[in-house]
PDB file of N, CA and C in Angstrom:
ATOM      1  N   UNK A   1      17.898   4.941  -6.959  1.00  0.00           N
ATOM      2  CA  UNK A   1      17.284   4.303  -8.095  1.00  0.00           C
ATOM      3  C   UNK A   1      17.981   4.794  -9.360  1.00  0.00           C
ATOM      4  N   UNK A   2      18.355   4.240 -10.401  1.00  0.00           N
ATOM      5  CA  UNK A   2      19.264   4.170 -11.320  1.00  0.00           C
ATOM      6  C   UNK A   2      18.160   5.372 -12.667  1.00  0.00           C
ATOM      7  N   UNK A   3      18.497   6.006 -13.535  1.00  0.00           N
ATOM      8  CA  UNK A   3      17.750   6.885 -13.916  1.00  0.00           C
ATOM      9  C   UNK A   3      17.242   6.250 -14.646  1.00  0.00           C
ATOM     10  N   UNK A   4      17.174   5.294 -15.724  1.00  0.00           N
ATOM     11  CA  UNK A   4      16.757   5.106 -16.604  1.00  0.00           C
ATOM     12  C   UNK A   4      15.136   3.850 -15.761  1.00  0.00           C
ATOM     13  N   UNK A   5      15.076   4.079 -14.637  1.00  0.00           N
ATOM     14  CA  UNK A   5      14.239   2.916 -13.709  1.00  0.00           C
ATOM     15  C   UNK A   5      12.966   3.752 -13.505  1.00  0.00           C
ATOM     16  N   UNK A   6      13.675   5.823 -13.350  1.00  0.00           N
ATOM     17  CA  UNK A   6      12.274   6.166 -12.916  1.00  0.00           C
ATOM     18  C   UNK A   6      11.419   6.781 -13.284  1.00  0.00           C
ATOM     19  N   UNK A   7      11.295   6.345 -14.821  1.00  0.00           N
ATOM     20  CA  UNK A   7       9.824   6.780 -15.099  1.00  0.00           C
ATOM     21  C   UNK A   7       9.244   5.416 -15.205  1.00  0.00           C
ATOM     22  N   UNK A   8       9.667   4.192 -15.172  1.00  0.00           N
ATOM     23  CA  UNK A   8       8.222   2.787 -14.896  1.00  0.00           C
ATOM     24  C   UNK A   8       8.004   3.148 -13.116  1.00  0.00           C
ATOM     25  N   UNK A   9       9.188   3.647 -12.336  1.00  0.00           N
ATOM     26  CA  UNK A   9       8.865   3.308 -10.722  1.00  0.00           C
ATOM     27  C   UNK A   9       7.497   4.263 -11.012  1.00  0.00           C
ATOM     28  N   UNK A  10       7.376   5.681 -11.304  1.00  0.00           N
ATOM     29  CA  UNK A  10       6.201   6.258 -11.360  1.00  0.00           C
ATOM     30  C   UNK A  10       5.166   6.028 -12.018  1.00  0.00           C
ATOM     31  N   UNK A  11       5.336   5.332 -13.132  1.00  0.00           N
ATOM     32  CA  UNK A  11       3.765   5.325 -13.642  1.00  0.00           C
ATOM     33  C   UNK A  11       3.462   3.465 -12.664  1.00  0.00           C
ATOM     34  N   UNK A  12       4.397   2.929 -12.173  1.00  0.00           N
ATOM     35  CA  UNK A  12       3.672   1.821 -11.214  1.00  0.00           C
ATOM     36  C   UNK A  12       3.035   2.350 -10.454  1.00  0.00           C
ATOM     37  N   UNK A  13       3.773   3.683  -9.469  1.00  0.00           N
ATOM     38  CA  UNK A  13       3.299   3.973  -8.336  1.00  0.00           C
ATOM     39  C   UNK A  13       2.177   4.687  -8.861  1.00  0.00           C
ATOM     40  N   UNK A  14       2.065   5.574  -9.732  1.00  0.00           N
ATOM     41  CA  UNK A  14       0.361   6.052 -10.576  1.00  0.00           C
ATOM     42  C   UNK A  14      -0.389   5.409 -10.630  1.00  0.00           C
ATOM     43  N   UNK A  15       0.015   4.081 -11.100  1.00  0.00           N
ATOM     44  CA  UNK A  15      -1.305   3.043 -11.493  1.00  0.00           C
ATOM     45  C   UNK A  15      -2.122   2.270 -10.302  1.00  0.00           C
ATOM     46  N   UNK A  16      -0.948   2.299  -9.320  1.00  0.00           N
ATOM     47  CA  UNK A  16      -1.724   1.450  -7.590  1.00  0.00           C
ATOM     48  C   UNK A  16      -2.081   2.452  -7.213  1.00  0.00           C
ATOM     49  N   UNK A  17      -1.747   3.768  -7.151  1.00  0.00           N
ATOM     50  CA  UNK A  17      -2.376   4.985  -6.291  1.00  0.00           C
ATOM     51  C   UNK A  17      -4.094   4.685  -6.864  1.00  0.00           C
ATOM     52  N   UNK A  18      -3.650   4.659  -8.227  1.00  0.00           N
ATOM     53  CA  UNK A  18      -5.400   4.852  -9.134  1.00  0.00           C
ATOM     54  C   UNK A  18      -5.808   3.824  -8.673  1.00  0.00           C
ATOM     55  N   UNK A  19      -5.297   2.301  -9.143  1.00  0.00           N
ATOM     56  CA  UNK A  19      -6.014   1.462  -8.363  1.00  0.00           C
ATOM     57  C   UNK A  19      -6.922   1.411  -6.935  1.00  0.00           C
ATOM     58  N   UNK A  20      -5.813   1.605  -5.966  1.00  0.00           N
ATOM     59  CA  UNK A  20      -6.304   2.148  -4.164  1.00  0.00           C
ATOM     60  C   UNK A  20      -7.316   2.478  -4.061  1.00  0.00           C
ATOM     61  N   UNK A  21      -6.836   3.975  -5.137  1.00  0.00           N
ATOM     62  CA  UNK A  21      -7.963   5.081  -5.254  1.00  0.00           C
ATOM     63  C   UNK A  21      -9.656   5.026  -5.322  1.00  0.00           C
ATOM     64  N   UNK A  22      -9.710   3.921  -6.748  1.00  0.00           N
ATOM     65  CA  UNK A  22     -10.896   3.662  -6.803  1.00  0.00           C
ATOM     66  C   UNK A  22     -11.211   2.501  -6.199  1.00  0.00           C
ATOM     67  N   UNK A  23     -10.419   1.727  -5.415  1.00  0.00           N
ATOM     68  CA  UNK A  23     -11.053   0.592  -4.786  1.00  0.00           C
ATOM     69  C   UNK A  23     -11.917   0.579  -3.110  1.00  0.00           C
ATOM     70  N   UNK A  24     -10.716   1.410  -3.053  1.00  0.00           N
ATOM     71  CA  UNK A  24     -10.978   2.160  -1.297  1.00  0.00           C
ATOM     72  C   UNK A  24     -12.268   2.602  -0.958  1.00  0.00           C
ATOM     73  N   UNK A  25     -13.091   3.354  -1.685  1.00  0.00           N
ATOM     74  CA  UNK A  25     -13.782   4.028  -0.968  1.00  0.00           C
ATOM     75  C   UNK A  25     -14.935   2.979  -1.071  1.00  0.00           C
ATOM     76  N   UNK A  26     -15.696   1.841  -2.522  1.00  0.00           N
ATOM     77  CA  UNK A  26     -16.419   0.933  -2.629  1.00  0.00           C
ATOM     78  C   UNK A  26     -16.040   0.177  -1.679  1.00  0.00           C
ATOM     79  N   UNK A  27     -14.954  -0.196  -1.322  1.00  0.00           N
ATOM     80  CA  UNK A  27     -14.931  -1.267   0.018  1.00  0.00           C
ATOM     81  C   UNK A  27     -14.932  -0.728   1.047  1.00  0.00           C
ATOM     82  N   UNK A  28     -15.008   0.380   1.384  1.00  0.00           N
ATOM     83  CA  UNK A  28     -15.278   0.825   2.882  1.00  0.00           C
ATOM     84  C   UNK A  28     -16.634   0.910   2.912  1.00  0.00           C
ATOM     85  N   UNK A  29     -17.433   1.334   1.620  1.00  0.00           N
ATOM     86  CA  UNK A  29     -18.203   1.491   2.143  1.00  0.00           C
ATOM     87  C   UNK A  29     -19.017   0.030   2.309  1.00  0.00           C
ATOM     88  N   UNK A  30     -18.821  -0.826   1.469  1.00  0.00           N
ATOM     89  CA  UNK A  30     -19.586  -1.880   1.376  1.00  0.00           C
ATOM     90  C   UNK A  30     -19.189  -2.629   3.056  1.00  0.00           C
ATOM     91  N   UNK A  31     -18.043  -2.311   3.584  1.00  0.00           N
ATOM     92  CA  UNK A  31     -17.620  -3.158   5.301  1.00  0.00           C
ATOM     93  C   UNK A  31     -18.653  -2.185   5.715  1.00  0.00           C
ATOM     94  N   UNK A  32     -18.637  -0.761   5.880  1.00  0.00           N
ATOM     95  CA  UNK A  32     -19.825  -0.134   6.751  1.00  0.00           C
ATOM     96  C   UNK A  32     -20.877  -0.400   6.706  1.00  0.00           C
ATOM     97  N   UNK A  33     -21.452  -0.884   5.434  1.00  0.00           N
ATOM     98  CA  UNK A  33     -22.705  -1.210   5.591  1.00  0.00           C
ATOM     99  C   UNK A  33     -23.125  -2.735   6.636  1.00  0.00           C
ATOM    100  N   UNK A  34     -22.068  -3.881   6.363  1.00  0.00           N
ATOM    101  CA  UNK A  34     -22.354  -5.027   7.366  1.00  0.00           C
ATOM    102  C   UNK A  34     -21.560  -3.966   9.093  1.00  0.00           C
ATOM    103  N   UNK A  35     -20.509  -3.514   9.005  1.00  0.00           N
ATOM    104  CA  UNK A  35     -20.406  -3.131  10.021  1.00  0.00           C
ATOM    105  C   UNK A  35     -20.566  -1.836  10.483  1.00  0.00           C
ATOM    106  N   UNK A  36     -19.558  -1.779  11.944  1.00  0.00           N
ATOM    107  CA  UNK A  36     -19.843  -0.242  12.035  1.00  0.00           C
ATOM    108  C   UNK A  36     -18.469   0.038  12.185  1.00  0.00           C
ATOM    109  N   UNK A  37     -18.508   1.891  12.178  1.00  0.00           N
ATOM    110  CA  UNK A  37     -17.331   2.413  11.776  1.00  0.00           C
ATOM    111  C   UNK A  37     -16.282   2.073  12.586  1.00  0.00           C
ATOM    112  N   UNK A  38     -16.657   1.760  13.712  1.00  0.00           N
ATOM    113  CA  UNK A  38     -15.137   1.408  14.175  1.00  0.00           C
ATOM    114  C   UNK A  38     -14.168   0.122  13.929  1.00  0.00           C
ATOM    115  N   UNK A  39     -15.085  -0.878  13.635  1.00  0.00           N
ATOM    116  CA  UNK A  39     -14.478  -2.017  12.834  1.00  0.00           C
ATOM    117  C   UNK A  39     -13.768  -1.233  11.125  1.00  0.00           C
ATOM    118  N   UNK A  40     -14.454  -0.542  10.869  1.00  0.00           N
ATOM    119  CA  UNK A  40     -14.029  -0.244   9.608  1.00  0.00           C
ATOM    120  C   UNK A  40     -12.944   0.610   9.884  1.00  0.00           C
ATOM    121  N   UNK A  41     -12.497   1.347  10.170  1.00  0.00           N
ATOM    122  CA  UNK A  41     -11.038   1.742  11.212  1.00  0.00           C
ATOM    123  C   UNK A  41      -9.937   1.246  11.417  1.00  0.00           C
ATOM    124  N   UNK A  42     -10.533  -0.211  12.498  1.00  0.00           N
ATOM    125  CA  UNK A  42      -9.651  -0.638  12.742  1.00  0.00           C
ATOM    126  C   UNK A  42      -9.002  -1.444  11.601  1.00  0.00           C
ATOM    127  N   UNK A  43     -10.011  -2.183  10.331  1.00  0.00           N
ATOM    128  CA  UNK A  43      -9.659  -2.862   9.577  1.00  0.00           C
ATOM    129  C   UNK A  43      -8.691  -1.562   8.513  1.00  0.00           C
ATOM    130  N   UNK A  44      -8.560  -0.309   8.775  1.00  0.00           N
ATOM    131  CA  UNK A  44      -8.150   0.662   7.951  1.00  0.00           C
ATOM    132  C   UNK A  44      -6.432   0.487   8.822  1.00  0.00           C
ATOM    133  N   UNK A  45      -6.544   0.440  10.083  1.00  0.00           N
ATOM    134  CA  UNK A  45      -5.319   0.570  10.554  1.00  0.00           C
ATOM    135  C   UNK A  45      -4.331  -0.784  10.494  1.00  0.00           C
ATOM    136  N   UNK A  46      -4.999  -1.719  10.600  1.00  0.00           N
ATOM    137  CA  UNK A  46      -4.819  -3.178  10.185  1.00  0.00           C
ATOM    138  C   UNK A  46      -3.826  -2.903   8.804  1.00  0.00           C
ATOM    139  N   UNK A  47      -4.871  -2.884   8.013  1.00  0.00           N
ATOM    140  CA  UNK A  47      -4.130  -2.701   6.779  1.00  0.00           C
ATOM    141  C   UNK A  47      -2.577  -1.681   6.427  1.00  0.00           C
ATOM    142  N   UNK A  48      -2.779  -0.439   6.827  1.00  0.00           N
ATOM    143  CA  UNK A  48      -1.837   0.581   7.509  1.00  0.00           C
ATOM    144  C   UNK A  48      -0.286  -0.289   8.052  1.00  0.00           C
ATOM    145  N   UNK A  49      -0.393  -1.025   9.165  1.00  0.00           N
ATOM    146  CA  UNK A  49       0.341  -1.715   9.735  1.00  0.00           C
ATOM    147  C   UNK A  49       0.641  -2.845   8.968  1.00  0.00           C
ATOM    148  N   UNK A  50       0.215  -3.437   8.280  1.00  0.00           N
ATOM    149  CA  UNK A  50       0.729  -4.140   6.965  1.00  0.00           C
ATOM    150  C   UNK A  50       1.815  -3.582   6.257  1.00  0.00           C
ATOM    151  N   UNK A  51       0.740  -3.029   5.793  1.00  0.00           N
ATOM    152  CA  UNK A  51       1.732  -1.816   4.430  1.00  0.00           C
ATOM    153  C   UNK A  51       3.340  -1.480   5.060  1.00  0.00           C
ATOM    154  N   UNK A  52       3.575  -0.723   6.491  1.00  0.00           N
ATOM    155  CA  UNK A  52       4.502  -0.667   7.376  1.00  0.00           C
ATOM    156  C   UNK A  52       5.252  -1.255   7.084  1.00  0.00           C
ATOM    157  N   UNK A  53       4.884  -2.771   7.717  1.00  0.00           N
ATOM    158  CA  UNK A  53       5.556  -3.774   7.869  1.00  0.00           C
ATOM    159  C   UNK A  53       6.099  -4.534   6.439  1.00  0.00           C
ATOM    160  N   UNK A  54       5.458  -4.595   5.342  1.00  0.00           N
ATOM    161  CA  UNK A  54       5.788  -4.516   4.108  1.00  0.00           C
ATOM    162  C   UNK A  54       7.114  -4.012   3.673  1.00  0.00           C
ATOM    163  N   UNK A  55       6.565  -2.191   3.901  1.00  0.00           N
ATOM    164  CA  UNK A  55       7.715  -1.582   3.587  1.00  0.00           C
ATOM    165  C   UNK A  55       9.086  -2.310   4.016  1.00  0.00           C
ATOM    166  N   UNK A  56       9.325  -2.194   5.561  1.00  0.00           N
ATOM    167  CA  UNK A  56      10.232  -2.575   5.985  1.00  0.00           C
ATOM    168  C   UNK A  56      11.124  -3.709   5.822  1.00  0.00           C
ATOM    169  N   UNK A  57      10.373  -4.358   5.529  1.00  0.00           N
ATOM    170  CA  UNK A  57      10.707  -5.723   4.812  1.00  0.00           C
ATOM    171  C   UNK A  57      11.429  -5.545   3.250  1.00  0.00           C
ATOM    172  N   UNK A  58      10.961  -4.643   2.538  1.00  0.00           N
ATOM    173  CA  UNK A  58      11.162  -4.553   1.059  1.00  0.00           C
ATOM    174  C   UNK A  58      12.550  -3.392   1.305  1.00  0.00           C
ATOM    175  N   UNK A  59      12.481  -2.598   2.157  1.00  0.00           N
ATOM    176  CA  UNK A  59      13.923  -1.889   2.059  1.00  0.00           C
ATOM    177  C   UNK A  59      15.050  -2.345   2.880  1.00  0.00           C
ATOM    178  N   UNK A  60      14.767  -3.920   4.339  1.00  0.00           N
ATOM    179  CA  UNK A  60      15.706  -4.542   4.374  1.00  0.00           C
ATOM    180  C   UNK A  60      16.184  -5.180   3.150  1.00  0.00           C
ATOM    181  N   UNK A  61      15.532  -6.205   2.568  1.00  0.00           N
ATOM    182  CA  UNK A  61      15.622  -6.984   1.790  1.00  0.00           C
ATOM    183  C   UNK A  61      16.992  -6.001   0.431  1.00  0.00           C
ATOM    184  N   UNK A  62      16.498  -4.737   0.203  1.00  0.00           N
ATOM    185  CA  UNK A  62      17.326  -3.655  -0.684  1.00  0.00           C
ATOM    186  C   UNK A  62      18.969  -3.821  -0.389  1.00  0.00           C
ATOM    187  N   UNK A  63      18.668  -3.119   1.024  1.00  0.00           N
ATOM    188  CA  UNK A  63      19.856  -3.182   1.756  1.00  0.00           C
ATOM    189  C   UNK A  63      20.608  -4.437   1.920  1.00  0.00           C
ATOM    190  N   UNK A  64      20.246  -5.367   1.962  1.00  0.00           N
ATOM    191  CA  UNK A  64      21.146  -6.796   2.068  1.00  0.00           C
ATOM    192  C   UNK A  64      21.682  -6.854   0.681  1.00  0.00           C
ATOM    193  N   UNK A  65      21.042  -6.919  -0.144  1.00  0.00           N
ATOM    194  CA  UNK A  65      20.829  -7.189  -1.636  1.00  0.00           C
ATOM    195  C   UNK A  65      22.503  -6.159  -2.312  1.00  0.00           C
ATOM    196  N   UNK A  66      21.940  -4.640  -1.798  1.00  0.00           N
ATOM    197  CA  UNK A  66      23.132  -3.698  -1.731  1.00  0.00           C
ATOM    198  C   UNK A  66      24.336  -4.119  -1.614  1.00  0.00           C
ATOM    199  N   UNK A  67      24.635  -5.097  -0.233  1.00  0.00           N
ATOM    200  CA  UNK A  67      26.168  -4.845   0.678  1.00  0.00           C
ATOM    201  C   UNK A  67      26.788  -6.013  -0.705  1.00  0.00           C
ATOM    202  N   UNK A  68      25.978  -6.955  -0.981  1.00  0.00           N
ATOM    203  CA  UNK A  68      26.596  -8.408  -1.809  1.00  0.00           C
ATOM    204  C   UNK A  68      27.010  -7.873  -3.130  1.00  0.00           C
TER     205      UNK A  68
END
């Protein structure tokens, strides 16, 4: 990442952490209450495996972008 890029890459990544942060725990709890914890889990790992798959996608996409 080029220097003058990483202080916005961090205060983005600050601001979704905070975001996450405070969103996460009101929506888990509000799924636990219609469900039970293991749906809420799995919908945790669900998401998890997204994110993954996201990533991977966003640092092929880098790498192609790179070779051109």
């Amino acid at each position: 990442m080029e220097e003058q890029n990483q202080g916005t890459a961090l205060g983005t990544y600050s601001a979704f952490l905070d975001l996450a942060l405070g969103l996460t725990g009101p929506l888990a709890g509000w799924v636990a209450g219609f469900y039970d914890l293991a749906t809420l889990y799995l919908l945790a790992a669900i998401v998890v495996a997204l994110a993954f798959l996201l990533i991977f996608r966003v640092h092929r996409q880098q790498r192609l972008v790179a070779r051109e």
